[in-house]
Protein backbone atom coordinates (compact mmCIF):
# COMPACT_ATOMS: atom_id res chain seq x y z
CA UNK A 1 29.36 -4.71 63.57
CA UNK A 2 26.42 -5.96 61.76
CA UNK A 3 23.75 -4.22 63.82
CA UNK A 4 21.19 -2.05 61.85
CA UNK A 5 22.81 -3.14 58.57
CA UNK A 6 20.67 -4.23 55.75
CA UNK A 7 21.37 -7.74 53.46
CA UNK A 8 19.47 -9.23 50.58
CA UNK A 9 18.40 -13.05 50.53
CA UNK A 10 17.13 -14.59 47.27
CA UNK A 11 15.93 -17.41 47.84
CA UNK A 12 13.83 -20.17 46.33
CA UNK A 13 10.41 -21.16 47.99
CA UNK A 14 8.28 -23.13 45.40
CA UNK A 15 5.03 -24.99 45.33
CA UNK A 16 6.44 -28.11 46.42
CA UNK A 17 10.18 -27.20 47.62
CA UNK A 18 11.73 -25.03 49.75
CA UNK A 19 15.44 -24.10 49.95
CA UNK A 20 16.59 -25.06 53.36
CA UNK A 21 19.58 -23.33 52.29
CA UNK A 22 17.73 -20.19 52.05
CA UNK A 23 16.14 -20.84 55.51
CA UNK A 24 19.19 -21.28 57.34
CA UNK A 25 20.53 -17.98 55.44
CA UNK A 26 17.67 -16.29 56.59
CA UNK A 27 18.34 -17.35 60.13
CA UNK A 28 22.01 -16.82 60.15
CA UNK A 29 21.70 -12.98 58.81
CA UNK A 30 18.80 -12.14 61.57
CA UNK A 31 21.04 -13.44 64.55
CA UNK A 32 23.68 -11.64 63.02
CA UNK A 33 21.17 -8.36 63.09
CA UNK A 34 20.82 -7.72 59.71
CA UNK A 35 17.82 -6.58 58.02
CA UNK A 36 16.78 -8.91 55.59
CA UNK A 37 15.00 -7.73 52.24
CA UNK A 38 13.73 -11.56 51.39
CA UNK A 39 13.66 -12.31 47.56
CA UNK A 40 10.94 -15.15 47.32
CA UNK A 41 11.91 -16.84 43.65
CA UNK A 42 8.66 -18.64 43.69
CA UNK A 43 8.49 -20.76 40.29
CA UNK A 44 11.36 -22.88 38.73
CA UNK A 45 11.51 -20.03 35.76
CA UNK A 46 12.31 -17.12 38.48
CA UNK A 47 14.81 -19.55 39.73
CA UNK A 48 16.57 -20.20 36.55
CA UNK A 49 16.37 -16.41 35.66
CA UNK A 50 18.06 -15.56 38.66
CA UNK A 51 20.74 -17.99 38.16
CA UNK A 52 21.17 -16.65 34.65
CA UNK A 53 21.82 -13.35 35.13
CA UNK A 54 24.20 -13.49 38.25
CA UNK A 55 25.91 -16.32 36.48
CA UNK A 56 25.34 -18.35 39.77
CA UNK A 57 24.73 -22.00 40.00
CA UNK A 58 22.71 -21.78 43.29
CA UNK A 59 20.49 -20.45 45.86
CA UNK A 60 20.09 -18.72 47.95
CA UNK A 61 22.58 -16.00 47.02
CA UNK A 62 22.89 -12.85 49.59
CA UNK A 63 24.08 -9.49 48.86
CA UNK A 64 25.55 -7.07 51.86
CA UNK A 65 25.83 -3.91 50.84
CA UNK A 66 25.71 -4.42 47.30
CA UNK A 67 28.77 -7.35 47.48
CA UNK A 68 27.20 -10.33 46.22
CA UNK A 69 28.50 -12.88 49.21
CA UNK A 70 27.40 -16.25 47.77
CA UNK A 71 25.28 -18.43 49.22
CA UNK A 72 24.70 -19.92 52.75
CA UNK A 73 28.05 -21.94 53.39
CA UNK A 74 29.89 -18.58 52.17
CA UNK A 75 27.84 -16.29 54.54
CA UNK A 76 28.63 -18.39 57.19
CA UNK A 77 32.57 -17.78 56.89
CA UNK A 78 31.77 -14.29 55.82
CA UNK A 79 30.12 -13.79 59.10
CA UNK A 80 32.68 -15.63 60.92
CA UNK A 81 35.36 -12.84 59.76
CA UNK A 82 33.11 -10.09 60.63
């Protein structure tokens, strides 16, 4: 049961770019019923920072209940088990 439970989305929305990953996640974890804490990486060097120090090659990147679940394609399955 997903309902009431609370799931962080970084994701990257820049200038001239964004994710459609990250949108999709976004829309996946609120018909799901999670609270979503959106992580706006705005600029490329936010982006890269991120990446850095979750030693992740992508976003988005979501995080339920402090279990980094990987990025849209992975929360898909993950909600498909749940």
């Amino acid at each position: 049961m997903t309902e009431g439970r609370e799931a962080t989305l970084y994701r990257m929305v820049l200038p001239d770019h964004t994710c459609p990953f990250g949108v999709r996640a976004r829309a996946l974890l609120e018909q799901a019923g999670f609270d979503v804490d959106d992580r706006i990486l705005d600029t490329r060097d936010a982006v890269d920072a991120f990446k850095d120090e979750h030693g992740v090659d992508t976003t988005p990147q979501i995080f339920i209940d402090g279990e980094r679940i990987g990025g849209s394609d992975d929360l898909e399955r993950y909600l498909a088990d749940a």
